[in-house]
Protein backbone atom coordinates (compact mmCIF):
# COMPACT_ATOMS: atom_id res chain seq x y z
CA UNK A 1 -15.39 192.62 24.00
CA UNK A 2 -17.32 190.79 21.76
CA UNK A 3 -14.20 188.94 20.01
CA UNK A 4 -12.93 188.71 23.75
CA UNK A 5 -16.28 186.87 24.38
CA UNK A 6 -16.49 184.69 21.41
CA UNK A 7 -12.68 183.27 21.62
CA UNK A 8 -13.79 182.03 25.05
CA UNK A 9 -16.83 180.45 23.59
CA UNK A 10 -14.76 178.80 21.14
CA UNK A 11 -12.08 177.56 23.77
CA UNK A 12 -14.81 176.54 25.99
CA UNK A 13 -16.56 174.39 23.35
CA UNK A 14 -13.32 172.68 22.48
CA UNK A 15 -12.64 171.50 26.08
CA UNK A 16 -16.13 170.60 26.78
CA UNK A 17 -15.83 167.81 23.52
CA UNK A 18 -12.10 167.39 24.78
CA UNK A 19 -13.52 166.46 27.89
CA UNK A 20 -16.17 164.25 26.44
CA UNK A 21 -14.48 162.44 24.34
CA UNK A 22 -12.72 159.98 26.17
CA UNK A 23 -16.39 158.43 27.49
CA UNK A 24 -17.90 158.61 23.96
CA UNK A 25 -14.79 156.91 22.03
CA UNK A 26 -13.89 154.10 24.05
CA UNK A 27 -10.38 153.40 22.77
CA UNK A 28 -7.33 153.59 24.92
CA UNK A 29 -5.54 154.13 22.24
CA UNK A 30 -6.85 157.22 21.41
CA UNK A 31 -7.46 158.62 25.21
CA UNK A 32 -3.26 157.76 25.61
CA UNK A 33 -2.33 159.51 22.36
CA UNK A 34 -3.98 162.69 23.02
CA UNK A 35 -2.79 162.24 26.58
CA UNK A 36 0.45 162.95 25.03
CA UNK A 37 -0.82 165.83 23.02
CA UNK A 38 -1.76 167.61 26.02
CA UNK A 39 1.57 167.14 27.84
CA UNK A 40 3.69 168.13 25.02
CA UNK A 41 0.88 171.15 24.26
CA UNK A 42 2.46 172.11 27.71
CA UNK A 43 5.97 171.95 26.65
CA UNK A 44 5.65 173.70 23.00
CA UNK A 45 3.31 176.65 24.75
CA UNK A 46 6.54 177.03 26.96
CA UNK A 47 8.76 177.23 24.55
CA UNK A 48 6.84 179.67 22.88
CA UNK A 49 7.33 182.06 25.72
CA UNK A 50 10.68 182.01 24.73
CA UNK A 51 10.80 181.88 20.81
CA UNK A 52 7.58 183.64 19.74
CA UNK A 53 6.96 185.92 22.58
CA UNK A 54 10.76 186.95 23.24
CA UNK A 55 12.73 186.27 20.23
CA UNK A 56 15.05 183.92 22.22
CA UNK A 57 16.43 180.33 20.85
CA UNK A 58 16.83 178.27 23.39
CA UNK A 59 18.63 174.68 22.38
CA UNK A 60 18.60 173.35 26.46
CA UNK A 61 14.63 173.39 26.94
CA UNK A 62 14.77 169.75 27.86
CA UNK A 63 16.89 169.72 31.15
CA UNK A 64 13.57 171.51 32.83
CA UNK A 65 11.33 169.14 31.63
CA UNK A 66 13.47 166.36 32.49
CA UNK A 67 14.00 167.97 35.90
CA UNK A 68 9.96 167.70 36.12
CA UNK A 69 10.21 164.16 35.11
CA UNK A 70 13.30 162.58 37.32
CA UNK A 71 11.70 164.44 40.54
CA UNK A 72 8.12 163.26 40.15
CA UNK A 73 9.43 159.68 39.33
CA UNK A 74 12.10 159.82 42.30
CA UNK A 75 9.84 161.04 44.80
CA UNK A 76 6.98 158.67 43.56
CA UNK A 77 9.79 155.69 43.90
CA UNK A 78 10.99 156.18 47.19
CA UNK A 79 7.93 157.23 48.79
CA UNK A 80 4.09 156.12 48.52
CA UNK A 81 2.56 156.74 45.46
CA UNK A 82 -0.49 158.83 46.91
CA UNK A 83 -2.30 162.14 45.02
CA UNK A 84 -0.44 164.48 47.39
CA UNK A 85 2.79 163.24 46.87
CA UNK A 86 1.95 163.55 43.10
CA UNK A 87 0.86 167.11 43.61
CA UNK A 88 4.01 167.74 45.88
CA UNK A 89 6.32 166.15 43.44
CA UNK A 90 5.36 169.00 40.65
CA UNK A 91 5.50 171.50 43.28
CA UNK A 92 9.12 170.60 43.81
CA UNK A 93 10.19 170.13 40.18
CA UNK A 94 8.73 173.34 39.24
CA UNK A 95 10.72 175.19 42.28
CA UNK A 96 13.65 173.27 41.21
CA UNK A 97 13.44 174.29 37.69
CA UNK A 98 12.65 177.99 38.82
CA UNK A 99 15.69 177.87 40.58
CA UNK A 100 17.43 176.30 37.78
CA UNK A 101 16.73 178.30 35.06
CA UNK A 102 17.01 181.61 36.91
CA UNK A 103 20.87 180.94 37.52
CA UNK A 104 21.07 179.54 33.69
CA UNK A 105 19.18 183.03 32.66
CA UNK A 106 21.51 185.19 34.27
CA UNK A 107 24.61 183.36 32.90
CA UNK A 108 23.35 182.64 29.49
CA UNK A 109 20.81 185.39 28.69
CA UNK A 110 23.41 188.33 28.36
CA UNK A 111 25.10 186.21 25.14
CA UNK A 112 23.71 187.24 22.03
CA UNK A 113 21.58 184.56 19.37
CA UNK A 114 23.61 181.39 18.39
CA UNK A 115 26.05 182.20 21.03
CA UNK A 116 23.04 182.01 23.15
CA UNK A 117 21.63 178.84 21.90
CA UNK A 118 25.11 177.10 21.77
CA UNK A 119 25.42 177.70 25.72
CA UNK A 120 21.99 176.46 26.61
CA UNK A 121 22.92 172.88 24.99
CA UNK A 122 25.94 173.04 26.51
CA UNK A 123 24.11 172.84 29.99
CA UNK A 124 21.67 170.99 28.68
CA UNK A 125 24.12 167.95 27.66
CA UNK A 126 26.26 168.61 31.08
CA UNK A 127 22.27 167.70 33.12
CA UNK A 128 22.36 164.60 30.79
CA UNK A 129 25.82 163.33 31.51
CA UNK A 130 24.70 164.09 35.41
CA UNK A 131 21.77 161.89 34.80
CA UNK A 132 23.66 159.36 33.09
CA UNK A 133 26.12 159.18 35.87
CA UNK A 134 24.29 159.47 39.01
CA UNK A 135 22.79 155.76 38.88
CA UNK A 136 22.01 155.57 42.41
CA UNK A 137 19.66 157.90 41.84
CA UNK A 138 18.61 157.99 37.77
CA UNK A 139 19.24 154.71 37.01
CA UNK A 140 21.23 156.00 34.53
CA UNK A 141 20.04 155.13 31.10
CA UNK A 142 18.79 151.89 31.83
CA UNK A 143 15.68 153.99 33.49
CA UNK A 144 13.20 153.04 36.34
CA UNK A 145 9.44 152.00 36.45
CA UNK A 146 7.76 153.41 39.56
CA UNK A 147 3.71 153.31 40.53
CA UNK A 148 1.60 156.27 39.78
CA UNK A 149 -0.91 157.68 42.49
CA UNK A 150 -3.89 154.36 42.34
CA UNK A 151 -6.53 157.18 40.93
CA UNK A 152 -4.51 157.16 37.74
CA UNK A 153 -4.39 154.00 36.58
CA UNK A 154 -8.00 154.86 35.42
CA UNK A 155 -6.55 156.20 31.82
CA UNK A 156 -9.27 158.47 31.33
CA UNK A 157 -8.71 160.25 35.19
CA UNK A 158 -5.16 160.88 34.25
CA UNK A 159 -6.70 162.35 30.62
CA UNK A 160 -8.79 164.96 32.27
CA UNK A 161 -6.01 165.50 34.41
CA UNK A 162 -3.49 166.39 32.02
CA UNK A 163 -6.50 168.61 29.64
CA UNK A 164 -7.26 170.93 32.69
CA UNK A 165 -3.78 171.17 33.72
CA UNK A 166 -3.44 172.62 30.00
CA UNK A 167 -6.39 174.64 30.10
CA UNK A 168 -4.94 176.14 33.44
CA UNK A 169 -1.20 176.71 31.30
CA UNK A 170 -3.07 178.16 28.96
CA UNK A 171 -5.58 180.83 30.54
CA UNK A 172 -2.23 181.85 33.07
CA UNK A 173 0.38 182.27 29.88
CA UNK A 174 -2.57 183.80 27.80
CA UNK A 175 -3.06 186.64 30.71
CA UNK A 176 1.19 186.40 30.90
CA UNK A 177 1.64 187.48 27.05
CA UNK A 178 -1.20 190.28 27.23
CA UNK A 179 -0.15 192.05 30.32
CA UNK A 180 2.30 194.72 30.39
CA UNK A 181 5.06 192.45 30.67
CA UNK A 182 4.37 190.15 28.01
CA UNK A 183 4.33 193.60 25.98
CA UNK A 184 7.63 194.56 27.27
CA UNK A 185 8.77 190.83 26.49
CA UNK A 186 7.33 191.35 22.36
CA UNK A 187 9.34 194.48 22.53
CA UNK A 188 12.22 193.13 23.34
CA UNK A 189 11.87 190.52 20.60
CA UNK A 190 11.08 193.05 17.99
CA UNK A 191 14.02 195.16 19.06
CA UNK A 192 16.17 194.75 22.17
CA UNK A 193 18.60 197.83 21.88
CA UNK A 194 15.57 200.24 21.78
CA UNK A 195 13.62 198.54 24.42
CA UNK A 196 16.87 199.54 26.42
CA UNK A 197 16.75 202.96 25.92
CA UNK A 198 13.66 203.74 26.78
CA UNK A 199 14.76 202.83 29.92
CA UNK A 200 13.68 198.98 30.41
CA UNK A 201 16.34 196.38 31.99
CA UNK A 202 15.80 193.70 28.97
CA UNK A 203 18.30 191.13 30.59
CA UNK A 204 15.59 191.20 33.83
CA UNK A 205 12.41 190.45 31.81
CA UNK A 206 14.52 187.75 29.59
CA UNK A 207 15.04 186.04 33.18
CA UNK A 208 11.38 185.88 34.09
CA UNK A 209 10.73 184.70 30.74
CA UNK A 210 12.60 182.22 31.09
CA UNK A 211 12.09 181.45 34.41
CA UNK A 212 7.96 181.09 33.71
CA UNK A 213 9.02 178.84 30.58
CA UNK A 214 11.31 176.47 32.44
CA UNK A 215 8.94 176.02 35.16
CA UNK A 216 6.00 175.30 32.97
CA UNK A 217 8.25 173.07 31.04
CA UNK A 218 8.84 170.93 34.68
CA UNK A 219 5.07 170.44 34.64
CA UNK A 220 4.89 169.06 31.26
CA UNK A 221 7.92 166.73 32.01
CA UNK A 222 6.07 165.57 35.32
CA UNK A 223 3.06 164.46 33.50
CA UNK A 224 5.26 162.81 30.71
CA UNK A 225 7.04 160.63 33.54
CA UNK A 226 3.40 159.56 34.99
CA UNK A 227 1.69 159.30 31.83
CA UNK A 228 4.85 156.43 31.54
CA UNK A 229 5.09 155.18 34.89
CA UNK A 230 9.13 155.22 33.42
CA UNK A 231 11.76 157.56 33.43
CA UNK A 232 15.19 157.39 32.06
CA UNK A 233 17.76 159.88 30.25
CA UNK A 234 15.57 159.90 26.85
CA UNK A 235 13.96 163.02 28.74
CA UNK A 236 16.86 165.29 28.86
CA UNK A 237 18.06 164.42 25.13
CA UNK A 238 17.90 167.22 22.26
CA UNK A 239 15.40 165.57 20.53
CA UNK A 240 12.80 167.07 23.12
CA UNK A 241 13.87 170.37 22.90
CA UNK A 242 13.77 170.11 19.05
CA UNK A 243 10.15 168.27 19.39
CA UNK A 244 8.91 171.56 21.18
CA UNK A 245 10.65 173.46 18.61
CA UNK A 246 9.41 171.84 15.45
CA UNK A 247 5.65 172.18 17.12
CA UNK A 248 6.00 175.81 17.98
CA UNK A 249 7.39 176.51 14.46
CA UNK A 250 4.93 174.29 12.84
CA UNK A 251 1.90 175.88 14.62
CA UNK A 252 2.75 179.16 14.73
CA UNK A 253 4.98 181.10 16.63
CA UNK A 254 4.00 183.52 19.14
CA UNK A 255 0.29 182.46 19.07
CA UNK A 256 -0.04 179.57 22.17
CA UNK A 257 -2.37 178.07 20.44
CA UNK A 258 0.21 177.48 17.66
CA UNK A 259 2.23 175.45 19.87
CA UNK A 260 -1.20 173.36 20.85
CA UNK A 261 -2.16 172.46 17.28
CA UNK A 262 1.64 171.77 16.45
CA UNK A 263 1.36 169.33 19.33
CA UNK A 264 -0.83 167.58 17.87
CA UNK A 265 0.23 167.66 14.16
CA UNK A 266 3.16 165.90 15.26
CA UNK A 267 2.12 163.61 17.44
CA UNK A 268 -0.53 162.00 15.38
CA UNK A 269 1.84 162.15 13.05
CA UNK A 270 4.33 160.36 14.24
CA UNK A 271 1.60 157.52 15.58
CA UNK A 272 0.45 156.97 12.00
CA UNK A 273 3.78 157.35 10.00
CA UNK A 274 4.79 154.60 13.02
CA UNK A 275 1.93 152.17 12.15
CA UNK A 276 2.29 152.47 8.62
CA UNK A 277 5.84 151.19 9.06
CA UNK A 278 4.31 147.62 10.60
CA UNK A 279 2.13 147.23 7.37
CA UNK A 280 4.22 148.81 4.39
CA UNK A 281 7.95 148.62 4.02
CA UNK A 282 8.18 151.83 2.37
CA UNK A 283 6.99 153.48 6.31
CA UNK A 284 10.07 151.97 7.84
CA UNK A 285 11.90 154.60 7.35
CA UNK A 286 8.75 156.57 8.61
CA UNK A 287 11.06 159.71 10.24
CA UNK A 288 11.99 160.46 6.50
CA UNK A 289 8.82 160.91 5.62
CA UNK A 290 8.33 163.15 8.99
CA UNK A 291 10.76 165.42 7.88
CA UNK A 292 9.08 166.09 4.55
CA UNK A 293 6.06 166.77 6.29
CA UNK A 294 7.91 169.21 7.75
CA UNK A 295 9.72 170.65 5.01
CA UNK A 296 6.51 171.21 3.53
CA UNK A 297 4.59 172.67 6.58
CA UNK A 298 7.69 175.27 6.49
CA UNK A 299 7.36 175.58 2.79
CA UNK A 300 3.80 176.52 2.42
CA UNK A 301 3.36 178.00 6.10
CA UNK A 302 6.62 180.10 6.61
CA UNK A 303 4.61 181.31 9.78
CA UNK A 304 3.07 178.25 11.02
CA UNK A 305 -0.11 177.16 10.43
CA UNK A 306 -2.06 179.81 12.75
CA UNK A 307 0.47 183.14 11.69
CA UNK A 308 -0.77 181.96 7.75
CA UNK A 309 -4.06 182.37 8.73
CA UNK A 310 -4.15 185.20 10.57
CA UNK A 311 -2.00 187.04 7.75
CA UNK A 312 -5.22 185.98 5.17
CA UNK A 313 -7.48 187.44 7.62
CA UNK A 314 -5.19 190.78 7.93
CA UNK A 315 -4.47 191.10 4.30
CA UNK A 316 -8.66 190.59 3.86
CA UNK A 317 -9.48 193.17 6.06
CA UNK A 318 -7.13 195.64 4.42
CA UNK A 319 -8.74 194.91 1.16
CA UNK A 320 -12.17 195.67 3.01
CA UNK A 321 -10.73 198.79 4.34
CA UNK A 322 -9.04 200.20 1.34
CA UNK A 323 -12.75 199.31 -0.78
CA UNK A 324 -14.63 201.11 1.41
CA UNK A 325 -11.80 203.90 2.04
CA UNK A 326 -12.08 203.96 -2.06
CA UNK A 327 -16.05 203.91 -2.20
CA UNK A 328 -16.23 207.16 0.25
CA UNK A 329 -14.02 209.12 -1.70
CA UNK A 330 -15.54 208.12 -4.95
CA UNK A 331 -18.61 209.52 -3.34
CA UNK A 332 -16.90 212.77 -1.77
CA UNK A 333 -15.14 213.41 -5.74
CA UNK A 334 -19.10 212.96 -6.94
């Protein structure tokens, strides 16, 4: 209870100077970068549902949080721009991707791994051709500007937005992973075929997993599209689904708050490697130098920065145990 009690301290804490921030550090650089963080904290946590919490690879993450995107930006188009609407718009791309990504589960999820993975980009790329051919609609790749609710083009309103929106994510998939379902879900990561005999349909709880990660996943891809006020086919390429990967494997895999600091990692990352490119030649090839950031980050954290130190703090209170286990028999022998 006490640890319980202490975590939420901690979380509460780091929203509370989250929340802060933005009036104490006047930059709008700053309140639109970790904007972003947030948003794609949404996505990697997610995708963590589905890599550290059930052991599935999933290579077509990005068609649900491009659905999020192109149905808050349509509906925000062709309609007026008000807070409702805004609200109503996520409402819609989450059922949509619910929908979605329940039929995809129960075609895709009875494949085993790469098979698995292979399908799911499959689908994925068939939503991006859609996109890329349904121009009275998309836009194609060319894209579309649209106006965001009038509240929001206050940066900072849409900043607070976006961090309790993640808060939210994060209490809800923190109270998903510890109830009895997320237990079944571990289970079924750490080993499907015996999950199954004791008597547990694993294909049915690999559907709601994936059904909970695509529609959080439409969230994340709604705020991307207003954080923009543009949408075009970028948000249904692979390199989204492989930016939630990289932050979920950076960060730590089945942790959630993993995926968060990942988010970040890479993000500010990518800001400065991009800035250093407009003042030293060497940065313009900055994404090489991302990838040996991440070479290294897999290197010397095989499990992501949290699952490292969590594994210190195991192996540490092993040690403590086996002293003290040690020190009492020492004393029984005596």
């Amino acid at each position: 209870m006490k640890k319980f009690q202490f975590n939420y301290v901690i979380l509460l804490l780091i929203v509370t100077a989250l929340a802060i921030f933005p009036f104490v550090m006047e930059s709008r650089t700053w309140t639109i970068l970790l904007t972003q963080v947030f948003i794609f904290g949404i996505l990697a946590m997610s995708y963590d549902i589905l890599l550290g919490y059930t052991g599935i690879v999933s290579f077509g993450h990005a068609m649900f949080f491009g659905m999020g995107a192109y149905t808050t930006a349509v509906m925000l188009d062709r309609m007026e721009p008000t807070i409702g609407l805004f609200v109503l718009s996520i409402i819609a791309g989450m059922a949509i991707a619910g929908v979605i990504s329940f039929a995809v589960g129960l075609l895709t999820l009875r494949l085993k791994s790469h098979f698995f993975a292979m399908l799911t980009m499959a689908l994925s790329g068939l939503f991006l051709v859609l996109a890329e051919k349904w121009r009275s609609l998309t836009f194609g790749n060319d894209g579309f500007t649209f106006k965001a609710p009038e509240v929001f083009r206050d940066r900072i309103v849409f900043y607070l937005v976006a961090l309790g929106l993640l808060v939210v994510i994060y209490l809800f998939l923190r109270r998903f992973v510890n109830s009895p379902l997320g237990k079944i879900l571990v289970a079924v990561r750490e080993n499907e075929p015996r999950t199954r005999a004791l008597g547990y349909n694993t294909l049915h709880y690999k559907v709601i997993a994936s059904v909970v990660a695509g529609v959080v996943a439409s969230l994340a891809g709604s705020l991307y599209a207003v954080s923009l006020r543009f949408v075009n086919t970028s948000v249904l390429t692979m390199d989204i689904t492989l930016d939630a990967l990289l932050m979920t494997i950076i960060g730590g895999v089945g942790t959630l708050i993993g995926p968060l600091l990942g988010a970040g990692i890479i993000e500010l990352a990518q800001h400065y490697l991009s800035d250093l490119a407009s003042t030293h030649p060497i940065f313009e090839r900055w994404i090489i130098f991302f990838g040996i950031i991440y070479i290294l980050a897999v290197i010397f954290f095989p499990m992501g920065i949290v699952g490292f130190f969590r594994n210190l703090k195991m192996k540490r209170k092993k040690r403590v145990e086996a002293s003290v286990i040690s020190s009492k028999s020492k004393e029984a022998a005596s």
